[in-house]
N, C-alpha and C. Protein backbone atom coordinates (compact mmCIF):
# COMPACT_ATOMS: atom_id res chain seq x y z
N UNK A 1 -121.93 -118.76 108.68
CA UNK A 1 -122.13 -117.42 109.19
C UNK A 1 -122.72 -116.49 108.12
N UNK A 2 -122.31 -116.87 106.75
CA UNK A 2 -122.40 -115.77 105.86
C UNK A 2 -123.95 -116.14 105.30
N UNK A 3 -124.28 -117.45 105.89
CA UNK A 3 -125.75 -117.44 105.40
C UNK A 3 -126.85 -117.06 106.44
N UNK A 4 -126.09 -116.78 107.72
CA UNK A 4 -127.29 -116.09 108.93
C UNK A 4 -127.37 -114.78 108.10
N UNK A 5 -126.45 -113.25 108.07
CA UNK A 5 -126.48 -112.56 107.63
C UNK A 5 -127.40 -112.39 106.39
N UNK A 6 -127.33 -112.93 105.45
CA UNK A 6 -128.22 -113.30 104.44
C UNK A 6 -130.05 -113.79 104.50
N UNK A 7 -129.66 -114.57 105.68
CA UNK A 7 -131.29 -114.45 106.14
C UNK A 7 -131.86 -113.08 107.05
N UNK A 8 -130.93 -113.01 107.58
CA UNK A 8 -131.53 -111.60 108.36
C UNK A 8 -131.43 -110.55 107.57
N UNK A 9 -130.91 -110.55 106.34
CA UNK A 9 -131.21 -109.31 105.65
C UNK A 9 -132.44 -109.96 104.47
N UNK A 10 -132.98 -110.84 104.43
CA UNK A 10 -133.59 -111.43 103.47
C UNK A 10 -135.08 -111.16 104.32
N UNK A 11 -135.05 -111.47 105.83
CA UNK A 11 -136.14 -111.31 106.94
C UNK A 11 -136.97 -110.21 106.80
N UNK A 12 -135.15 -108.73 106.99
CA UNK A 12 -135.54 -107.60 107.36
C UNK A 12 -136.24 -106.99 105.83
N UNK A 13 -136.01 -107.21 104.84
CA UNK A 13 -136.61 -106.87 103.39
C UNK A 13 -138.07 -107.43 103.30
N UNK A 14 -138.32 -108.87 104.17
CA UNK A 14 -139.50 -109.33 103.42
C UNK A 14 -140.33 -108.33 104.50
N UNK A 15 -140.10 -107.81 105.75
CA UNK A 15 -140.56 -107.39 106.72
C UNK A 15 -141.17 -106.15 106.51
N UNK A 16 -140.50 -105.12 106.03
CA UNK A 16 -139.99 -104.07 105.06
C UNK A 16 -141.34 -104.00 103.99
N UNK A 17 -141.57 -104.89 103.27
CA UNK A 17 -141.93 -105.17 102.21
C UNK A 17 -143.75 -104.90 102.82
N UNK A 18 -143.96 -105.98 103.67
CA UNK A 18 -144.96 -106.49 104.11
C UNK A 18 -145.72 -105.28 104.88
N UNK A 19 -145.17 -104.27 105.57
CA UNK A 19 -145.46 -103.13 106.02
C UNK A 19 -145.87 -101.95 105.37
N UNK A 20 -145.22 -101.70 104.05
CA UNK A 20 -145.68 -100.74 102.99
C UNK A 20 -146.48 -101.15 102.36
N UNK A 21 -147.00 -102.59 102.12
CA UNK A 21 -148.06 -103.09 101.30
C UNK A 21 -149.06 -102.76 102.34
N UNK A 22 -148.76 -102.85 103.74
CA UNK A 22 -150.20 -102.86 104.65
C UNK A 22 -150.45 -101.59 105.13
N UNK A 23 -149.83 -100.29 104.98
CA UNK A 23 -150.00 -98.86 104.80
C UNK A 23 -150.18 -98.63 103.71
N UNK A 24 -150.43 -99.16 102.78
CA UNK A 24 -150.56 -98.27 101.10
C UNK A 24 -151.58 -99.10 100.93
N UNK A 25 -152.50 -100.36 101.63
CA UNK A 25 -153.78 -100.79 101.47
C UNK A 25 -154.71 -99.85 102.55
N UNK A 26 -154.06 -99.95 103.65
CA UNK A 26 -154.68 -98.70 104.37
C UNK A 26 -155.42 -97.55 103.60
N UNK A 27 -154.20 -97.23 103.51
CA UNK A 27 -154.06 -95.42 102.67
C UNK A 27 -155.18 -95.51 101.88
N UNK A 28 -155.18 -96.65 100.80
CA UNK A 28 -155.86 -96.75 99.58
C UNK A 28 -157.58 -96.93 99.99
N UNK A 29 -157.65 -97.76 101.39
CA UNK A 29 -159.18 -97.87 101.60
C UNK A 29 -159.84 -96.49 102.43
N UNK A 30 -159.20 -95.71 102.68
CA UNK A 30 -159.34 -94.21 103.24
C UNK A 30 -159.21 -93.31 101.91
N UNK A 31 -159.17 -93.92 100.59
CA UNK A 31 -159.22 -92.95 99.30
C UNK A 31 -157.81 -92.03 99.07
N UNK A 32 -157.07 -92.65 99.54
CA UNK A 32 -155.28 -91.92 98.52
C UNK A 32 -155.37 -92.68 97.67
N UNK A 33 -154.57 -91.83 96.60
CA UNK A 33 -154.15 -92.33 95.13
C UNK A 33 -152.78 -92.11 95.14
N UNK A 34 -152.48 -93.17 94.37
CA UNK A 34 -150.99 -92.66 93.80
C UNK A 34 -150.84 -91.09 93.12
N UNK A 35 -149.26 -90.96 93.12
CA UNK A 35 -149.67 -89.11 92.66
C UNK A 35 -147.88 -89.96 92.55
N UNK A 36 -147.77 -89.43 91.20
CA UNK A 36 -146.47 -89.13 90.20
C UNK A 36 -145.41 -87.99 91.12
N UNK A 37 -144.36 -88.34 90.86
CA UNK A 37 -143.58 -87.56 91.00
C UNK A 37 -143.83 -85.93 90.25
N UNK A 38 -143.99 -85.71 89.29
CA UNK A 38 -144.30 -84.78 88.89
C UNK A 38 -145.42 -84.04 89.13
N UNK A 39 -146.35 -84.86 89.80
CA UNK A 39 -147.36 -83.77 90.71
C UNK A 39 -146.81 -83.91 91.87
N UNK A 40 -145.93 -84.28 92.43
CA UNK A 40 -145.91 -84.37 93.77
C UNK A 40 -144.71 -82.67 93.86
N UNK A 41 -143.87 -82.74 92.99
CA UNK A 41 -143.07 -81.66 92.36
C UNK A 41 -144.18 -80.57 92.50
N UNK A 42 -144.96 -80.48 91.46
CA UNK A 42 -146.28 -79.40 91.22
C UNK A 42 -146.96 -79.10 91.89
N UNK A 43 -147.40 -80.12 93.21
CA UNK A 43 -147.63 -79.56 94.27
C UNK A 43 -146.97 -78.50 95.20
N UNK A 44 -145.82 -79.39 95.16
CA UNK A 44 -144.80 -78.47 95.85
C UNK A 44 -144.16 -76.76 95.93
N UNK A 45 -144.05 -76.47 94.51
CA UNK A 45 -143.96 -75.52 93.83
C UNK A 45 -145.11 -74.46 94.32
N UNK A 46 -146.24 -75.21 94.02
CA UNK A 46 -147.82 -74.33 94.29
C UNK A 46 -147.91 -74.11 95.57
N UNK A 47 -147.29 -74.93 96.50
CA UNK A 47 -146.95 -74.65 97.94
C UNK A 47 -146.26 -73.24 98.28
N UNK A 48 -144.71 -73.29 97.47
CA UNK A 48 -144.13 -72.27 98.04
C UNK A 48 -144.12 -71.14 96.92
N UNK A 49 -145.01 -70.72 95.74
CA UNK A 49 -145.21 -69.47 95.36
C UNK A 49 -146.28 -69.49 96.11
N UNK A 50 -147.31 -69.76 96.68
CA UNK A 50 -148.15 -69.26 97.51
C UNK A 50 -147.61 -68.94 99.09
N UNK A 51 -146.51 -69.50 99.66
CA UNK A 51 -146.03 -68.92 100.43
C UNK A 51 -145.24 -67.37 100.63
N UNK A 52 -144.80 -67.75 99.28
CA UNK A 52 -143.77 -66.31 98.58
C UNK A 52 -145.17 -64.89 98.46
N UNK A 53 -146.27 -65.84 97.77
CA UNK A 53 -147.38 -64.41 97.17
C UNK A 53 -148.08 -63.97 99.32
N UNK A 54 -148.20 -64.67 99.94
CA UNK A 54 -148.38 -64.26 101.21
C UNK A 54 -147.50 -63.14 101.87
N UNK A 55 -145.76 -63.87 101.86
CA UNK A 55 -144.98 -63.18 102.57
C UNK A 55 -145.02 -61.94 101.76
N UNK A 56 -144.90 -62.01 100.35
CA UNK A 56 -144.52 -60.23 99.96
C UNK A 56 -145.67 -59.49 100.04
N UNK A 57 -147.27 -60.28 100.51
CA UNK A 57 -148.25 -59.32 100.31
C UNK A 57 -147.65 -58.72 102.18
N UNK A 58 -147.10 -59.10 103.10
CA UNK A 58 -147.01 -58.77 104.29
C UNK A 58 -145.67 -57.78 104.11
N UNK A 59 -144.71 -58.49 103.24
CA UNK A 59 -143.62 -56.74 103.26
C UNK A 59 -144.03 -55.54 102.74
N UNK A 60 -145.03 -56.07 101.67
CA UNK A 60 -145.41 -54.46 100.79
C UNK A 60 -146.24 -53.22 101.62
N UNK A 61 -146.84 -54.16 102.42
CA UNK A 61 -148.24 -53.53 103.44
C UNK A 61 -147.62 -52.23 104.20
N UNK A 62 -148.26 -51.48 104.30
CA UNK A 62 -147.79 -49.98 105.31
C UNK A 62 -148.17 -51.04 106.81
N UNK A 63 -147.60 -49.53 107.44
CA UNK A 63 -147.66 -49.75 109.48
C UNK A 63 -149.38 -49.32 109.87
N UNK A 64 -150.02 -49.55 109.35
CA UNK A 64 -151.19 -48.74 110.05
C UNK A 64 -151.52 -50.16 110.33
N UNK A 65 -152.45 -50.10 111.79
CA UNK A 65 -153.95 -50.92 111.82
C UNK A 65 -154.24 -51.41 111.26
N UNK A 66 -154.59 -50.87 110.12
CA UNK A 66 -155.55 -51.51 109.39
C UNK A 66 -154.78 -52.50 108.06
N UNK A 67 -153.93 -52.21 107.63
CA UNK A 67 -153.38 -52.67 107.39
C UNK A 67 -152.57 -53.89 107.22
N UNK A 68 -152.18 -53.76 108.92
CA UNK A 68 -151.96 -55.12 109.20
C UNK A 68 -152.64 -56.04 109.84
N UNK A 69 -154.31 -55.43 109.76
CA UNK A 69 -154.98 -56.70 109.94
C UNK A 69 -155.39 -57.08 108.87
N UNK A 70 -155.44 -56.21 107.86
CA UNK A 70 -155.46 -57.00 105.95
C UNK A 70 -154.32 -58.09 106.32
N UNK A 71 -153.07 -57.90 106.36
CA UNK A 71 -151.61 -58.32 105.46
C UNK A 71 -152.22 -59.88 106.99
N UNK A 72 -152.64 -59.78 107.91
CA UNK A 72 -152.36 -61.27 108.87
C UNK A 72 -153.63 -61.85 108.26
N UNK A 73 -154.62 -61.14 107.34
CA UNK A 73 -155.38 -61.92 107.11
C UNK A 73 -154.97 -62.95 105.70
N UNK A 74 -154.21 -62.23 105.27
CA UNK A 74 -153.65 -63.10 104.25
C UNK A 74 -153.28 -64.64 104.63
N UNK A 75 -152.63 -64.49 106.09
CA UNK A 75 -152.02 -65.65 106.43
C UNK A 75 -153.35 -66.53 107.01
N UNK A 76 -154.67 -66.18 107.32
CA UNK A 76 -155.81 -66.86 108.26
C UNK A 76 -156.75 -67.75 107.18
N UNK A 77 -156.74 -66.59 105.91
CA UNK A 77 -157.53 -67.54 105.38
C UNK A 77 -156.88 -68.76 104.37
N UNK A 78 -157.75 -70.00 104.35
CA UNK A 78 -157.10 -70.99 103.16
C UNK A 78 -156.21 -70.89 101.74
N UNK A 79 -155.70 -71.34 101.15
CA UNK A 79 -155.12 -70.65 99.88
C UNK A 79 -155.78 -71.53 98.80
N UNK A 80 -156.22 -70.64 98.15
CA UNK A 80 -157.25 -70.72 96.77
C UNK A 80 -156.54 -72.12 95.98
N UNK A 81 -157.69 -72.64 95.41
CA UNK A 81 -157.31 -73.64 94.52
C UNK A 81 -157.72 -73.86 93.63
């Protein structure tokens, strides 16, 4: 018994295995690269102070018109890179 268990977890690993090699050859012939933890971090970061520099440009903004079609444009266009 204790060697079925052992194959079916030996199955489900090689299975496992065989699937991330055939998405990360994918990935790789569509041009992804590996990216480090530490850019993946640095990305992240650059994500949400640019979320933060959006939202406070929308609290600081007065009530007029015009105004708040500046402060929604903040949110329309791309964020600089």
């Amino acid at each position: 018994m204790t060697w079925l268990v052992w194959t079916v977890l030996g199955v489900l690993v090689l299975g496992l295995l065989a699937v991330s090699w055939w998405f990360d050859r994918d990935a790789r012939r569509r041009g992804a690269t590996p990216t480090s933890g530490a850019a993946m971090g640095s990305a992240a970061r650059g994500r949400k102070l640019e979320t933060l520099r959006r939202s406070s440009q929308q609290v600081m903004g007065g009530a007029t018109p015009r105004s708040q079609d500046a402060h929604a444009e903040t949110w329309r266009r791309p964020p600089r890179r």
